[in-house]
Protein backbone atom coordinates (compact mmCIF):
# COMPACT_ATOMS: atom_id res chain seq x y z
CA UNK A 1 40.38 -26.18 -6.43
CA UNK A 2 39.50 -24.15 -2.97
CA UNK A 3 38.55 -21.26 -5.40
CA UNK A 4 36.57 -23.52 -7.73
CA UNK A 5 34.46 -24.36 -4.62
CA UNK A 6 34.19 -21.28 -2.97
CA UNK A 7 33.03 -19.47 -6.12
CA UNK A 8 30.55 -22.36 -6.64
CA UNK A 9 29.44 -21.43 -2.95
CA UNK A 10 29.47 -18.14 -3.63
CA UNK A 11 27.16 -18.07 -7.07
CA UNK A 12 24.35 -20.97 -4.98
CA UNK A 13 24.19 -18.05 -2.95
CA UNK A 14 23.69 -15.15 -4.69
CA UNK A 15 20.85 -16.94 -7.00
CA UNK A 16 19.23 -18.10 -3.80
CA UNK A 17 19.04 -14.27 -2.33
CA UNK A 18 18.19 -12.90 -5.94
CA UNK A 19 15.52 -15.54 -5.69
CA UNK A 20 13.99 -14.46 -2.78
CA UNK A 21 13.93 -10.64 -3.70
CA UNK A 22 12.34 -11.40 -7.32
CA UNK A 23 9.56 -13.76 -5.05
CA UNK A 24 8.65 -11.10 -3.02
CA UNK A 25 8.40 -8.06 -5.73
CA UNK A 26 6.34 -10.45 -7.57
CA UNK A 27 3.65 -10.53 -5.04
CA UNK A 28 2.27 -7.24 -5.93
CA UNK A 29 1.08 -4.71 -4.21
CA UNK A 30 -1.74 -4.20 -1.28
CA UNK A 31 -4.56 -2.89 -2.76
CA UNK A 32 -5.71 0.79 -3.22
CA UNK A 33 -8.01 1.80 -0.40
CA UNK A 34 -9.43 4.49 -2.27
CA UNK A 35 -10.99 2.36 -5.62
CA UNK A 36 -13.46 -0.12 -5.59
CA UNK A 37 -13.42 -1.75 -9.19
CA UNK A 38 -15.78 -3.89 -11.26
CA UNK A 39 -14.62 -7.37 -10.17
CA UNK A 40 -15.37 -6.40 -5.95
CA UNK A 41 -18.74 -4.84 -7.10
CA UNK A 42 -20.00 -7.80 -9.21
CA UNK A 43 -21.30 -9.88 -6.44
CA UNK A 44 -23.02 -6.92 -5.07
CA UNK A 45 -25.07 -7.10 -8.62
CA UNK A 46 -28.53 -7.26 -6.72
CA UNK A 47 -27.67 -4.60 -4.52
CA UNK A 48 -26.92 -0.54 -3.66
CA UNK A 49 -23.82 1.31 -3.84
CA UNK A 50 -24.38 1.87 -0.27
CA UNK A 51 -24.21 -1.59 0.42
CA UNK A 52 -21.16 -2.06 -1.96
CA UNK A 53 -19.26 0.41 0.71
CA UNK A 54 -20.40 -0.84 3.62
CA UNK A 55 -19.11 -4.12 3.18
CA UNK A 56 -15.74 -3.59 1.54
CA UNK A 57 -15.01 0.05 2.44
CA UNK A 58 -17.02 1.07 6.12
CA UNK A 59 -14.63 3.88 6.66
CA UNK A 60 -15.58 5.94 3.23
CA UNK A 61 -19.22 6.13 5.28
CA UNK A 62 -17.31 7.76 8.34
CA UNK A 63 -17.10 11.24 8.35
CA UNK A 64 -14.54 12.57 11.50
CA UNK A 65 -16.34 14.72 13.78
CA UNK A 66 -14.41 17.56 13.45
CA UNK A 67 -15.27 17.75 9.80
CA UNK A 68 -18.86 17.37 11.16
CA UNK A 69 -18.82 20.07 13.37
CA UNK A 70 -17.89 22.59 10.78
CA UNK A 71 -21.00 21.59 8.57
CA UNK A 72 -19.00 19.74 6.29
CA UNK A 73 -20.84 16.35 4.22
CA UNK A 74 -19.75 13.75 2.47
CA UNK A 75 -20.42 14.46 -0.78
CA UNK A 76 -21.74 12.12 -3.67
CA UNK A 77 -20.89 12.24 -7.34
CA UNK A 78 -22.59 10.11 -9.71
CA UNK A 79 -20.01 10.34 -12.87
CA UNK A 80 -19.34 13.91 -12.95
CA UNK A 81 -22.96 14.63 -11.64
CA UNK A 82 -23.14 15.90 -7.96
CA UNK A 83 -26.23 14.03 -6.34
CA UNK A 84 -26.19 14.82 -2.57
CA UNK A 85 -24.50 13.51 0.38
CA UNK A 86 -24.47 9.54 1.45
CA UNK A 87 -28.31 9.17 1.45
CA UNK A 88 -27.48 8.94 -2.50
CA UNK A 89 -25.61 5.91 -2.43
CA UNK A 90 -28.73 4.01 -1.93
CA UNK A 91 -30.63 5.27 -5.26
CA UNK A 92 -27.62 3.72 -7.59
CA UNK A 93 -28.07 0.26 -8.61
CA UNK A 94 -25.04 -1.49 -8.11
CA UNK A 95 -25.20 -3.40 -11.58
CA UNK A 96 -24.87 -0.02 -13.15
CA UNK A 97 -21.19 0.21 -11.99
CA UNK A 98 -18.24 0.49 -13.24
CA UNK A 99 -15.75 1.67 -10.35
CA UNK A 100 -15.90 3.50 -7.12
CA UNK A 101 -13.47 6.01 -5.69
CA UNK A 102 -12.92 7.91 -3.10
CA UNK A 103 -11.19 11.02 -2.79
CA UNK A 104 -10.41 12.57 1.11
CA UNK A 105 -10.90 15.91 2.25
CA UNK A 106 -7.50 17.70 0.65
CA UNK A 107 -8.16 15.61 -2.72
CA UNK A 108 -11.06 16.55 -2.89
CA UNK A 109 -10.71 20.15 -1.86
CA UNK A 110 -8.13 20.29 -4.52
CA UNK A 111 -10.56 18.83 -7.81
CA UNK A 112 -13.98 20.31 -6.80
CA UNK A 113 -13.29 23.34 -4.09
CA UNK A 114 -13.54 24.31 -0.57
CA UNK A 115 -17.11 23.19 -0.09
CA UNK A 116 -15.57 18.92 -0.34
CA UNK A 117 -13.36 19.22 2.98
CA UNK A 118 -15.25 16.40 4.31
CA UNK A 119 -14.16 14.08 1.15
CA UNK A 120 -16.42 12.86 -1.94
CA UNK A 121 -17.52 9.19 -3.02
CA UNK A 122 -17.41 9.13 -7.00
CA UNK A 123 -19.69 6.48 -8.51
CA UNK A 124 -18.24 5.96 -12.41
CA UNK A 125 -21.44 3.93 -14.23
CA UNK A 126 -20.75 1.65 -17.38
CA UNK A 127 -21.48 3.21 -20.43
């Protein structure tokens, strides 16, 4: 009988702790930093992709002052299109897109050369 009830106590608490480890994986995840999709750009509709990042990413607009100092720019891709440095965010029409990412210094060093050390903004339109 002492075993019936210990092994009764026993199983209550293993599904209670299995519980709370399946609640908290089910949570998901934060969210990536370095994407802005489709549904955070829709209520920008009327608006820039400049304005897009500045209110839900500010820190993609910051470029360190080291990275300054060496001559270094934020760069600006349109697609696979290179269009300039942040001045370019405010010639694409937020209702034209799709996702924004943002790729730092080494990432971006690594996919389009040397010359991205200070990072690059890639605007991917709807097609």
């Amino acid at each position: 009988m002492k075993r019936l009830l210990l092994l009764c106590i026993l199983s209550g608490i293993v599904g209670a702790l299995s519980g709370c480890a399946s609640g908290s994986a089910s949570r998901g995840t934060a969210p990536d930093r370095s994407f802005i999709g489709i549904d955070e750009i829709r209520p920008f509709a009327h608006g820039t992709a400049y304005q897009v990042i500045r209110a839900l990413r500010p820190e993609w607009l910051e470029v360190p002052p080291r990275t300054l100092a060496l001559g270094a720019y934020r760069r600006v891709y349109l697609d696979d299109l290179f269009l300039g440095g942040l001045e370019a965010l405010e010639q694409i029409s937020a209702s034209s897109i799709a996702a924004i990412y943002f790729f730092d210094g080494p990432r971006a060093t690594q996919r389009w050369g040397t010359d991205h050390s200070a990072g690059v903004i890639q605007i991917r339109t709807r097609h």
